[in-house]
C-alpha atoms as a PDB file:
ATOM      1  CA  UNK A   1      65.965 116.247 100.002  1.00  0.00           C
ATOM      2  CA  UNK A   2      64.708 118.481  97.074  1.00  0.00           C
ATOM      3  CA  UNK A   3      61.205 119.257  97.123  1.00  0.00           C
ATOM      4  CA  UNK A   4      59.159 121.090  94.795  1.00  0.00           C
ATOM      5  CA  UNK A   5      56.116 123.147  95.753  1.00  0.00           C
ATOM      6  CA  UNK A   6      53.075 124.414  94.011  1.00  0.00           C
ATOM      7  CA  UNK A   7      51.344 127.739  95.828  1.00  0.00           C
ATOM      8  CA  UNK A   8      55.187 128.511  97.146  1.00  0.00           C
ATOM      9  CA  UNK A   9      53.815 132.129  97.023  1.00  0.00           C
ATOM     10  CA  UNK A  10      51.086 131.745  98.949  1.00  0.00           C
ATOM     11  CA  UNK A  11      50.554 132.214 103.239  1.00  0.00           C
ATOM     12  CA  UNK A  12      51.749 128.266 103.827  1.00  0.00           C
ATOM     13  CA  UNK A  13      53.798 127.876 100.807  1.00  0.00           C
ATOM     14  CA  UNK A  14      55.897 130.455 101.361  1.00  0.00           C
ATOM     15  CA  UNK A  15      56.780 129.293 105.267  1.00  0.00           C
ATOM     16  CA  UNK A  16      56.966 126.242 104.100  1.00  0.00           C
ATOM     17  CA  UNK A  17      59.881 126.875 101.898  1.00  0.00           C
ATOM     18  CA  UNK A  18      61.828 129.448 104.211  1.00  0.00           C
ATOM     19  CA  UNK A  19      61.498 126.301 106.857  1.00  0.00           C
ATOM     20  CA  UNK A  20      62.841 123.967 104.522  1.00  0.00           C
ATOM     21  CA  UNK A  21      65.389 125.924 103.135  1.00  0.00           C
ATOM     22  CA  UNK A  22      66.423 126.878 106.651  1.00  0.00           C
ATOM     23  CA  UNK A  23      67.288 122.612 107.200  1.00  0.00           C
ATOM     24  CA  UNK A  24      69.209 122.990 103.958  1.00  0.00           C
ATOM     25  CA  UNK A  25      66.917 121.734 101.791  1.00  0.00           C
ATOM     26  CA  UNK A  26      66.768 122.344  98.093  1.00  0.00           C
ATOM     27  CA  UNK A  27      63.134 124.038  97.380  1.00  0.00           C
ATOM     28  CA  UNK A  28      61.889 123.990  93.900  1.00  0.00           C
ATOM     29  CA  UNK A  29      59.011 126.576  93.336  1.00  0.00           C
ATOM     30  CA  UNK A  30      55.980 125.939  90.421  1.00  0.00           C
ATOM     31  CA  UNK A  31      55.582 128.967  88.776  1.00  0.00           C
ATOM     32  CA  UNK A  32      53.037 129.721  85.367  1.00  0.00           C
ATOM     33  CA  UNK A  33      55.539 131.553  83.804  1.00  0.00           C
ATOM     34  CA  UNK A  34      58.749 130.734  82.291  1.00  0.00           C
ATOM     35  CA  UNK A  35      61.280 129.478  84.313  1.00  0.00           C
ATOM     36  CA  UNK A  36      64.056 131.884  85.147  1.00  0.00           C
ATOM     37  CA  UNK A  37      66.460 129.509  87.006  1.00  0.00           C
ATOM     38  CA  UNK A  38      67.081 125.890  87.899  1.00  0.00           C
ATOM     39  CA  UNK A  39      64.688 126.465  91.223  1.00  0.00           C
ATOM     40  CA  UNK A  40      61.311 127.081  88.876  1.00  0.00           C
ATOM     41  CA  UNK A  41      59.341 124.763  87.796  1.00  0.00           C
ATOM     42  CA  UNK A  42      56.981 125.858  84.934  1.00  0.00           C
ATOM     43  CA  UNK A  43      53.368 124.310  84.853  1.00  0.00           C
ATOM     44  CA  UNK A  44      49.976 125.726  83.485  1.00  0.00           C
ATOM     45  CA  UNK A  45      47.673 123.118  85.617  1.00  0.00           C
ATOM     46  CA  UNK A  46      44.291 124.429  83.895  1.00  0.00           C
ATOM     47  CA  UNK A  47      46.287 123.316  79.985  1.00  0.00           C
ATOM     48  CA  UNK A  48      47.768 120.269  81.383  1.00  0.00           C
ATOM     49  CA  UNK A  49      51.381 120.986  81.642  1.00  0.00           C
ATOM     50  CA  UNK A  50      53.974 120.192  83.806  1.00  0.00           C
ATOM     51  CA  UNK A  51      57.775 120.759  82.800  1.00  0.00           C
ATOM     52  CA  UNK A  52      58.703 117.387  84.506  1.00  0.00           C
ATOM     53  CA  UNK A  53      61.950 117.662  83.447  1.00  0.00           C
ATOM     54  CA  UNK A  54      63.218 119.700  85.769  1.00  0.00           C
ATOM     55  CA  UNK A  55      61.433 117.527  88.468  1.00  0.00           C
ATOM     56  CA  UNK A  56      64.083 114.982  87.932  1.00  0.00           C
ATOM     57  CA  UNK A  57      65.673 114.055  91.381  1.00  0.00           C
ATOM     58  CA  UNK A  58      62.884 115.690  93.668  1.00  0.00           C
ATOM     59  CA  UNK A  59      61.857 113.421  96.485  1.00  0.00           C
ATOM     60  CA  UNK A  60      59.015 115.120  97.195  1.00  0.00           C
ATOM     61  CA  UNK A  61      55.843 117.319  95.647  1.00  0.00           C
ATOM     62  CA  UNK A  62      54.051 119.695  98.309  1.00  0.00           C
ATOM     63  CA  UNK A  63      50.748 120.717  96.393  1.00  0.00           C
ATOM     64  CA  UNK A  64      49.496 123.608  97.993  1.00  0.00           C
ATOM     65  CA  UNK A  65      48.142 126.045  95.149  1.00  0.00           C
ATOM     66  CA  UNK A  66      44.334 126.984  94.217  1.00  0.00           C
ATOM     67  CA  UNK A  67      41.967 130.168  94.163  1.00  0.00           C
ATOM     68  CA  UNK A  68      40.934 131.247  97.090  1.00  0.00           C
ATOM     69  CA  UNK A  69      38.171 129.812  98.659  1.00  0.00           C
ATOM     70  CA  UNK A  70      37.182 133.050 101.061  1.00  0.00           C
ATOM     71  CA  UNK A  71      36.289 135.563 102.787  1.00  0.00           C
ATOM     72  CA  UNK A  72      34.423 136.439  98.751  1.00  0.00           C
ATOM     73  CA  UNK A  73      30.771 136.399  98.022  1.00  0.00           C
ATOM     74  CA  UNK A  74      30.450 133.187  95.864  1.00  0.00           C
ATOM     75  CA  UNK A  75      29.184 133.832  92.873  1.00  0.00           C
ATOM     76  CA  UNK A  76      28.734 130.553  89.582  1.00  0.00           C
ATOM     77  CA  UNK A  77      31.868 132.277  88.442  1.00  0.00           C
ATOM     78  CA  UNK A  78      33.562 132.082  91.540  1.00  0.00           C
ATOM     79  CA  UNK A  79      32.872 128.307  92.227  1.00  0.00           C
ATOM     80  CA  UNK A  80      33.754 127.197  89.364  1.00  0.00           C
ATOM     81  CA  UNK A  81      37.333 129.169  89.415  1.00  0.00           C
ATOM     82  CA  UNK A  82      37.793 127.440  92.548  1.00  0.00           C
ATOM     83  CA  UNK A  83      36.640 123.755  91.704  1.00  0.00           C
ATOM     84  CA  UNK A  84      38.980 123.991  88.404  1.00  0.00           C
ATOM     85  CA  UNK A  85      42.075 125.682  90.224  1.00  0.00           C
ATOM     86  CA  UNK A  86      41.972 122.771  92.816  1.00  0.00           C
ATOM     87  CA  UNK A  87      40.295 119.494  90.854  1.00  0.00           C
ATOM     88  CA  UNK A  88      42.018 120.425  87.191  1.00  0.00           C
ATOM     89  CA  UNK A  89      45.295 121.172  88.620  1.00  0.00           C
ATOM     90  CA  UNK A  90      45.478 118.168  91.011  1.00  0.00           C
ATOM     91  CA  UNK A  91      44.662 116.478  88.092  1.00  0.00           C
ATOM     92  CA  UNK A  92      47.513 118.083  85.975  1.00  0.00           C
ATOM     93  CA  UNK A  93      50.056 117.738  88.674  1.00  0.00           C
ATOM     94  CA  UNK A  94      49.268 114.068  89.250  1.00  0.00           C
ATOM     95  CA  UNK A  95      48.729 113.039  85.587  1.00  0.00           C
ATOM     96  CA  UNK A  96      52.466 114.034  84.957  1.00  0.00           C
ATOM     97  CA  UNK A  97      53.933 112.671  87.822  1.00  0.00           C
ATOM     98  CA  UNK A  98      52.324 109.833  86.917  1.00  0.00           C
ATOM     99  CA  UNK A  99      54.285 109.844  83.456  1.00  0.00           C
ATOM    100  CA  UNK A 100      57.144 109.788  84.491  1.00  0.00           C
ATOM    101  CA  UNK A 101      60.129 107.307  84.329  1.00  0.00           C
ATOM    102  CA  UNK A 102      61.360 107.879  88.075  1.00  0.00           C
ATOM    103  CA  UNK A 103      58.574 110.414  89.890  1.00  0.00           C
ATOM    104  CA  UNK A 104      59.176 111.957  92.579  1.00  0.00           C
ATOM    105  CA  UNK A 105      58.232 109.317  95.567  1.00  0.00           C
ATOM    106  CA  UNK A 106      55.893 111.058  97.528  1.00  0.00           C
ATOM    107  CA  UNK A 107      53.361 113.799  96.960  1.00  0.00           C
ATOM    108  CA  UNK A 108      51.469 115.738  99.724  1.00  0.00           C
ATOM    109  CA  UNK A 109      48.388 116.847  98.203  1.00  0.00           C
ATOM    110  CA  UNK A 110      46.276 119.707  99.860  1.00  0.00           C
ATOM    111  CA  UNK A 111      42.548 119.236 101.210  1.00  0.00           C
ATOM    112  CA  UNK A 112      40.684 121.065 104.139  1.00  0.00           C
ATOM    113  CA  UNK A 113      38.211 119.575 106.702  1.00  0.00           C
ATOM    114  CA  UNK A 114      35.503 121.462 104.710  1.00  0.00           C
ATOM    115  CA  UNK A 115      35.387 117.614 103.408  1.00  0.00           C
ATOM    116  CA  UNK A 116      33.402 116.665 106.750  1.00  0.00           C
ATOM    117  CA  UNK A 117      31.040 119.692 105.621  1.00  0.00           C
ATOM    118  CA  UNK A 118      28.866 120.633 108.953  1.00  0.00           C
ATOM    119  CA  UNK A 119      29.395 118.108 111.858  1.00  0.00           C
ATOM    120  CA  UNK A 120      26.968 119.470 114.237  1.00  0.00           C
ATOM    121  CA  UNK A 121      27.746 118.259 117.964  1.00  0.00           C
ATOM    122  CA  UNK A 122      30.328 115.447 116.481  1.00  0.00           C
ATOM    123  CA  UNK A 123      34.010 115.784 116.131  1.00  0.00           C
ATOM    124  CA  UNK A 124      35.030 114.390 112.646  1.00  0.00           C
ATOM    125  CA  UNK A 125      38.026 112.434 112.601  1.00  0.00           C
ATOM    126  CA  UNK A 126      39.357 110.856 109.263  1.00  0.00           C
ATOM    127  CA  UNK A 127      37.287 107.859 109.344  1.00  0.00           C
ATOM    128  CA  UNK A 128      34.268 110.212 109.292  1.00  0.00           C
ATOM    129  CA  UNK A 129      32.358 109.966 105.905  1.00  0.00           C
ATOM    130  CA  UNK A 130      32.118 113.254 103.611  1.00  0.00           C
ATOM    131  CA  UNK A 131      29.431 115.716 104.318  1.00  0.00           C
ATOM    132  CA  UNK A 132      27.494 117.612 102.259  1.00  0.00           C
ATOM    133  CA  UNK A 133      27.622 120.785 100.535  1.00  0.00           C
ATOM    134  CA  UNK A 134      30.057 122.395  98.008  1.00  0.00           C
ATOM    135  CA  UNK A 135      32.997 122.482  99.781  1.00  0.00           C
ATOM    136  CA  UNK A 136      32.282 118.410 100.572  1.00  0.00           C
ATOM    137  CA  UNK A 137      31.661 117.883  97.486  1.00  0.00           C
ATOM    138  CA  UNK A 138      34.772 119.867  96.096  1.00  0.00           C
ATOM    139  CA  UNK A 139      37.145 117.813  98.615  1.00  0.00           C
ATOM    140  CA  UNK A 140      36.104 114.556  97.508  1.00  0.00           C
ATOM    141  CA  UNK A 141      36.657 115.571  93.520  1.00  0.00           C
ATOM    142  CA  UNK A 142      40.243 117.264  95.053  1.00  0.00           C
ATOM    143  CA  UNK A 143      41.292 113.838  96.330  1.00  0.00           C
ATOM    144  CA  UNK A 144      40.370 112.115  93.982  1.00  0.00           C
ATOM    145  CA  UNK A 145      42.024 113.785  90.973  1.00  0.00           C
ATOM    146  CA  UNK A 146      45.712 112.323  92.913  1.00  0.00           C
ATOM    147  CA  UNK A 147      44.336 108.537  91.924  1.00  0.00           C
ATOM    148  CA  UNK A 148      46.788 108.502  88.325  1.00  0.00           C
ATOM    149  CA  UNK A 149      49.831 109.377  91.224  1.00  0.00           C
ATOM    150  CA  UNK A 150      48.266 106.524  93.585  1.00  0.00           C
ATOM    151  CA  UNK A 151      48.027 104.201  90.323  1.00  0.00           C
ATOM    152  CA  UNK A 152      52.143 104.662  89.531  1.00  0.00           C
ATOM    153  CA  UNK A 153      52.966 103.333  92.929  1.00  0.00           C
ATOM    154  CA  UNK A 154      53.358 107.172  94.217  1.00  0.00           C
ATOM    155  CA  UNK A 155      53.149 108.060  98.179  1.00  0.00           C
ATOM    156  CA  UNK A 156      50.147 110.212  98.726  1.00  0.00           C
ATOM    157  CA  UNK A 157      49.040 111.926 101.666  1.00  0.00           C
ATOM    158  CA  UNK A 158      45.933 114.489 101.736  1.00  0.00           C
ATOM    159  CA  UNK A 159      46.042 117.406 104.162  1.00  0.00           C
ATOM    160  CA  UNK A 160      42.735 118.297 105.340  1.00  0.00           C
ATOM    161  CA  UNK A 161      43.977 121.873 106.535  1.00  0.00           C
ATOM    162  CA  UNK A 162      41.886 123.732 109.032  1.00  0.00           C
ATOM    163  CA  UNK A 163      41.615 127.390 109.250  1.00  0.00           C
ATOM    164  CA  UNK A 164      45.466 128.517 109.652  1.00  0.00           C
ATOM    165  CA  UNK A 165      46.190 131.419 111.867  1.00  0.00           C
ATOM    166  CA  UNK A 166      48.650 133.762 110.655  1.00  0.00           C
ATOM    167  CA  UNK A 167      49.388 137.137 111.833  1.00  0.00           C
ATOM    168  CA  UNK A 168      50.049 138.161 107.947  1.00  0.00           C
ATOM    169  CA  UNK A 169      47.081 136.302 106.036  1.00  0.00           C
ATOM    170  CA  UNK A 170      44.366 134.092 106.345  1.00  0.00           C
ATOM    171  CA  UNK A 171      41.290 134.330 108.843  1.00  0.00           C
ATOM    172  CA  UNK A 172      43.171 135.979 111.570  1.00  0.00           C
ATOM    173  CA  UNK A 173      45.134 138.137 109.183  1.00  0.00           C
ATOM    174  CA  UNK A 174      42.079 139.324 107.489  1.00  0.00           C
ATOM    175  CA  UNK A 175      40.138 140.172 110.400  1.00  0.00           C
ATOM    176  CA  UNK A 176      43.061 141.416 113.008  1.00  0.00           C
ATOM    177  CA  UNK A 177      42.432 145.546 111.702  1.00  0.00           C
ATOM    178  CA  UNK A 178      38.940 145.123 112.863  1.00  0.00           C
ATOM    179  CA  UNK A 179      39.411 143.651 115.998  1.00  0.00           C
ATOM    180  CA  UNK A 180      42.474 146.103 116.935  1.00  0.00           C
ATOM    181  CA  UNK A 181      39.991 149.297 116.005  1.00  0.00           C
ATOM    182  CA  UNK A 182      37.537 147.674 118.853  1.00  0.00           C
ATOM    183  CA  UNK A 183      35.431 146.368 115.861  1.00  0.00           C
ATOM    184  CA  UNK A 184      35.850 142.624 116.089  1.00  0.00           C
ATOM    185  CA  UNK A 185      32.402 141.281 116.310  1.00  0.00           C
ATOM    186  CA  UNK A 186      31.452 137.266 117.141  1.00  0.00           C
ATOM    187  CA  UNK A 187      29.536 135.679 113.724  1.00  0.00           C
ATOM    188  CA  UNK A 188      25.886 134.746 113.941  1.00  0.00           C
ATOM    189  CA  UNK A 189      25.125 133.266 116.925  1.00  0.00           C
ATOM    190  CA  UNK A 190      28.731 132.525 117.822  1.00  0.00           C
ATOM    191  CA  UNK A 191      28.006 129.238 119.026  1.00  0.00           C
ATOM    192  CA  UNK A 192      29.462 127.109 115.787  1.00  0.00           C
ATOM    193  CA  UNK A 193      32.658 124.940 116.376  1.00  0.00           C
ATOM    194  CA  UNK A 194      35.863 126.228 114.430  1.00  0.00           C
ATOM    195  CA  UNK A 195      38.409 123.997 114.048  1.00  0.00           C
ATOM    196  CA  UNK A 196      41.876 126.332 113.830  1.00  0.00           C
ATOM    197  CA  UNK A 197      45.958 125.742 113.325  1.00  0.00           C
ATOM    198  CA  UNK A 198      48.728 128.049 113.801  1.00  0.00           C
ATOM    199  CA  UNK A 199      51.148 128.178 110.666  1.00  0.00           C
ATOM    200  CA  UNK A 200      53.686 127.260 112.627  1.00  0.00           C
ATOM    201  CA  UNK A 201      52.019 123.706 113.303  1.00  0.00           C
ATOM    202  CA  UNK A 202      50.522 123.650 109.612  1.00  0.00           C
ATOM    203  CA  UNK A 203      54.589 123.546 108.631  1.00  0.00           C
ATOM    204  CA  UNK A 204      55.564 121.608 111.123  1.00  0.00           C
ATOM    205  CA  UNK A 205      52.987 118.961 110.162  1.00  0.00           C
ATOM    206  CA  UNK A 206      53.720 119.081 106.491  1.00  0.00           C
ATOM    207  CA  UNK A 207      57.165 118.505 107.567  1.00  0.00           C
ATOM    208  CA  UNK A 208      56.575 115.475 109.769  1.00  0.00           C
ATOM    209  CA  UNK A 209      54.485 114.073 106.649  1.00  0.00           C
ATOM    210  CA  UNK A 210      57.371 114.722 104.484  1.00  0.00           C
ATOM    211  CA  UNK A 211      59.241 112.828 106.744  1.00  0.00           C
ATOM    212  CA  UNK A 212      57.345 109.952 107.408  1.00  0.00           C
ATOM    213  CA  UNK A 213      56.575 108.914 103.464  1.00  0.00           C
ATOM    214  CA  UNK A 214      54.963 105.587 105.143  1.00  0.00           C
ATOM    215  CA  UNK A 215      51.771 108.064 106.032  1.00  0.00           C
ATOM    216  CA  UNK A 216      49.061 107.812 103.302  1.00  0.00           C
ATOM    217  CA  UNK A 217      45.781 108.367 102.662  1.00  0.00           C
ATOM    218  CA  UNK A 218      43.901 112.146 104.685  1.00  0.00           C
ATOM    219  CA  UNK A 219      45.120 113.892 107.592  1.00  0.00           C
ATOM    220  CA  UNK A 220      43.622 116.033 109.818  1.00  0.00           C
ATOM    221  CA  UNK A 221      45.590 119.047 109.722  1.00  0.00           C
ATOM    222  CA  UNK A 222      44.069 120.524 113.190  1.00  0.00           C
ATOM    223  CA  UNK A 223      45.178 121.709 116.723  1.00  0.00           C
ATOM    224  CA  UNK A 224      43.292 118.715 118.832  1.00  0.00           C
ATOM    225  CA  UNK A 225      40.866 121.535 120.773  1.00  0.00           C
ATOM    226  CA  UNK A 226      38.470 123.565 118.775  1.00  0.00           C
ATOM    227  CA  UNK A 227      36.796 126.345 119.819  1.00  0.00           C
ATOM    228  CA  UNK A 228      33.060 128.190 119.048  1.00  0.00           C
ATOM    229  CA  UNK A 229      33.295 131.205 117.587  1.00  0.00           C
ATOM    230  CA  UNK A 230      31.727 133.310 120.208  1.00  0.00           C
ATOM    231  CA  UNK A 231      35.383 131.984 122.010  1.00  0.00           C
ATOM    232  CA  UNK A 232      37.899 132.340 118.914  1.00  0.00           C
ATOM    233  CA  UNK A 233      36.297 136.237 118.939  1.00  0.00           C
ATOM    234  CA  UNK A 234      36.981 136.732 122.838  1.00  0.00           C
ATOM    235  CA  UNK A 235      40.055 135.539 122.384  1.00  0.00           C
ATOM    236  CA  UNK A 236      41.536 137.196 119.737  1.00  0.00           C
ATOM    237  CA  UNK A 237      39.857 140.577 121.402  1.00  0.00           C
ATOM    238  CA  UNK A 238      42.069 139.814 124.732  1.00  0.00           C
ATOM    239  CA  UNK A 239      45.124 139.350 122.591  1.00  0.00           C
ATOM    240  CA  UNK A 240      45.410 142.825 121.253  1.00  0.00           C
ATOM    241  CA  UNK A 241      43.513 144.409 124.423  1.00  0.00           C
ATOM    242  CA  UNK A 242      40.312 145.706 122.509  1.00  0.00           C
ATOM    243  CA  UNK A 243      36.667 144.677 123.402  1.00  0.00           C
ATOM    244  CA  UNK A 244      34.717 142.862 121.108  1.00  0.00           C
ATOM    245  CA  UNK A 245      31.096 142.947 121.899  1.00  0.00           C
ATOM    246  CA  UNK A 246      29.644 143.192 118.371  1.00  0.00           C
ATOM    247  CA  UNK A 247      27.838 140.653 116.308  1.00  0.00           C
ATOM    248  CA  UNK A 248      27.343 140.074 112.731  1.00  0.00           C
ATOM    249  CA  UNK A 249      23.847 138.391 112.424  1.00  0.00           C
ATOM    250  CA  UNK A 250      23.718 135.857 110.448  1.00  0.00           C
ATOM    251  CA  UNK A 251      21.439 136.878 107.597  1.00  0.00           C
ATOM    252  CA  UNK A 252      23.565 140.182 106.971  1.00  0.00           C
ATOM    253  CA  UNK A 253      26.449 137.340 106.304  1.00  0.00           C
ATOM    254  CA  UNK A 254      24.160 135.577 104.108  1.00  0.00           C
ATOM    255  CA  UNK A 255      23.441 138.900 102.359  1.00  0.00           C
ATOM    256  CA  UNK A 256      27.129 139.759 101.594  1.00  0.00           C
ATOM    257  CA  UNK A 257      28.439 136.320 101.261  1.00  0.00           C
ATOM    258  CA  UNK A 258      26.140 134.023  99.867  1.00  0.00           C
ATOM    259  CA  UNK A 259      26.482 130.192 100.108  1.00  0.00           C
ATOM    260  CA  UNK A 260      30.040 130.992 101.471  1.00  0.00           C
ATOM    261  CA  UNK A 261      28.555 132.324 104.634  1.00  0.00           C
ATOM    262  CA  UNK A 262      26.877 128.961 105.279  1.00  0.00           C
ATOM    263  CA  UNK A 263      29.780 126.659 104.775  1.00  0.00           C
ATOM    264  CA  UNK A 264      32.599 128.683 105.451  1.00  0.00           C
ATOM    265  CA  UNK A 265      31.153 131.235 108.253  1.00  0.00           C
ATOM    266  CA  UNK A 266      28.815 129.931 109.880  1.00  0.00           C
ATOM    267  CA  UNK A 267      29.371 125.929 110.002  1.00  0.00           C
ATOM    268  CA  UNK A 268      29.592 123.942 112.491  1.00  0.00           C
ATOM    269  CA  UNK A 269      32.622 122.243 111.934  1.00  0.00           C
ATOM    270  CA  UNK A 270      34.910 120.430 114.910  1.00  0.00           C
ATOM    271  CA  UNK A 271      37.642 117.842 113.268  1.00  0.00           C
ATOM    272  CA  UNK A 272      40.097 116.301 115.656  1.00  0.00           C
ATOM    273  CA  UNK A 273      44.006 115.526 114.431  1.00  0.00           C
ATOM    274  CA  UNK A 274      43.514 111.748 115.423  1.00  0.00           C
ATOM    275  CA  UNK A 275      46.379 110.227 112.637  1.00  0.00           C
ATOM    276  CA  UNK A 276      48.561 113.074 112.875  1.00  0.00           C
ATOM    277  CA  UNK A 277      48.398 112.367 116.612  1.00  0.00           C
ATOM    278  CA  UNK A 278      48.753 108.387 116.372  1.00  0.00           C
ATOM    279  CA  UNK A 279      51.996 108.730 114.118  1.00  0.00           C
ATOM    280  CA  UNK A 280      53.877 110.794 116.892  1.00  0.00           C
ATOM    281  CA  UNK A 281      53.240 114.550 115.817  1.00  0.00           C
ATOM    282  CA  UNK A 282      53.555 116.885 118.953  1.00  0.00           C
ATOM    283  CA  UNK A 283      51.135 120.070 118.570  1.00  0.00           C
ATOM    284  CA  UNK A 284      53.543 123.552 119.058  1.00  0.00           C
ATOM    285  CA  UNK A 285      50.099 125.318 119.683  1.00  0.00           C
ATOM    286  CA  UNK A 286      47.470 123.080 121.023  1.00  0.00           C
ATOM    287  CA  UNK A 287      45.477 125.848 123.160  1.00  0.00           C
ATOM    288  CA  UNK A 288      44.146 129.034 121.291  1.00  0.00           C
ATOM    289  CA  UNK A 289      45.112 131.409 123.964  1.00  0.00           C
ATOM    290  CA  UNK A 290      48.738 129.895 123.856  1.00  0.00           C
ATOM    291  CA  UNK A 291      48.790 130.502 120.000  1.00  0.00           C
ATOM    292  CA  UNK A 292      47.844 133.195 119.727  1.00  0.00           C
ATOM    293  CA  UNK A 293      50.633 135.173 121.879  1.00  0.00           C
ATOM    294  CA  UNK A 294      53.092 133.628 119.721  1.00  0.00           C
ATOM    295  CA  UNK A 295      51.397 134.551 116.755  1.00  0.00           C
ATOM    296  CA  UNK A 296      50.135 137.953 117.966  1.00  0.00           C
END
């Protein structure tokens, strides 16, 4: 297969092509720039272009890229960078698919469980309706902007990613020099559900999406047991042998973070991986402790 990838740069993106190119698989990367070999792919999703051209004879369209959502303070200007780098470029990417003569066949479209927004003492699996807040309300706009690639007859699955551990980026990335100093600290009242996935599982389900272009519509993309914070913290602490009895209260996090501390801090959020587990998908890392000595 050739598959093309937006974000290719980025923590996932770039394991997802080193796996894929491992297999033997021909990995096109988008890039905003002009291209400098038959492996680029030029686009400029906030002006609407795709060079489609050189999409001819992919199979496949990983969509991965967009700003950032956090750790930040979110300011207007920050929410709205994020809104147009996800809803715009969907948009973009899908629109010219869309055009076309022969599109590529199947496009996995990125998404996050922030969709279910705070779920309280329920696990949210994907027939669970959207919650509210920004982050819902951003999900709902991000899915919906692949509708022009669901109109021309395209495969589309939406992967409502979790928080992906990773040794070199993401939540654990960020946070790992404070907890190996002795300075990892629990957030709020450390009682909030986190839902969590190891990268290696985050590419592995990608993979078993790609593979399996019969699978539409959202997927949780989820280890099946999530954990409170006060237990992600202990647990990360016992994996580089460091205590970690501090706390961040939660209105210092509201202080430094804003509305970001709310919905992507301190929320309540526990999403189960029930399609990914109907369709056959076998977890690598289903237990936190597990994962994290791999990762760690």
């Amino acid at each position: 297969m050739a598959i093309a990838i937006t974000g290719a740069s980025g923590l996932i993106g770039t394991q997802l092509g080193r796996s894929l190119t491992a297999s033997g698989q021909d990995v096109l990367r988008f890039v905003r720039r002009p291209a400098r070999d038959a492996a680029e792919v030029r686009w400029d999703p906030e002006g609407g272009y795709v060079d489609t051209e050189r999409l001819t004879g992919v199979e496949a369209v990983v969509h991965l890229a967009g700003e950032p959502v956090g750790p930040a303070r979110w300011t207007t200007a920050r929410k709205r960078r994020i809104w147009d780098s996800r809803v715009r470029g969907t948009r973009t990417l899908a629109t010219a698919l869309a055009a076309m003569d022969a599109p590529p066949p199947r496009l996995l479209s990125g998404s996050a469980i922030g969709y279910y927004g705070n779920t309280g003492a329920a696990t949210a699996d994907e027939r669970t309706p959207a919650g509210a807040g920004f982050l819902a309300d951003l999900c709902v706009a991000w899915e919906g902007a692949t509708e022009p690639a669901q109109r021309a007859g395209i495969s589309v699955a939406h992967m409502r990613s979790a928080n992906v551990l990773s040794a070199s980026g993401g939540l654990l990335g960020f946070s790992l020099p404070a907890f190996r100093m002795g300075l990892g600290a629990r957030l709020g009242s450390g009682q909030q559900h986190m839902s969590w996935i190891s990268l290696p599982d985050e590419v592995g389900a990608i993979r078993f999406l790609l593979d399996h272009p019969d699978l539409q519509g959202p997927f949780n993309l989820c280890a099946p047991n999530p954990v409170s914070n006060a237990a992600f913290t202990a647990a990360v602490a016992r994996a580089v042998r460091r205590p970690a009895v501090l706390a961040v209260p939660g209105f210092a996090l509201r202080a430094a973070l804003a509305e970001f501390a709310d919905e992507g801090v301190l929320v309540d959020q526990s999403a189960s991986p029930e399609r990914l587990r109907e369709a056959g998908y076998t977890f690598e890392h289903a237990d936190l402790r597990a994962a994290l000595r791999d990762l760690l």
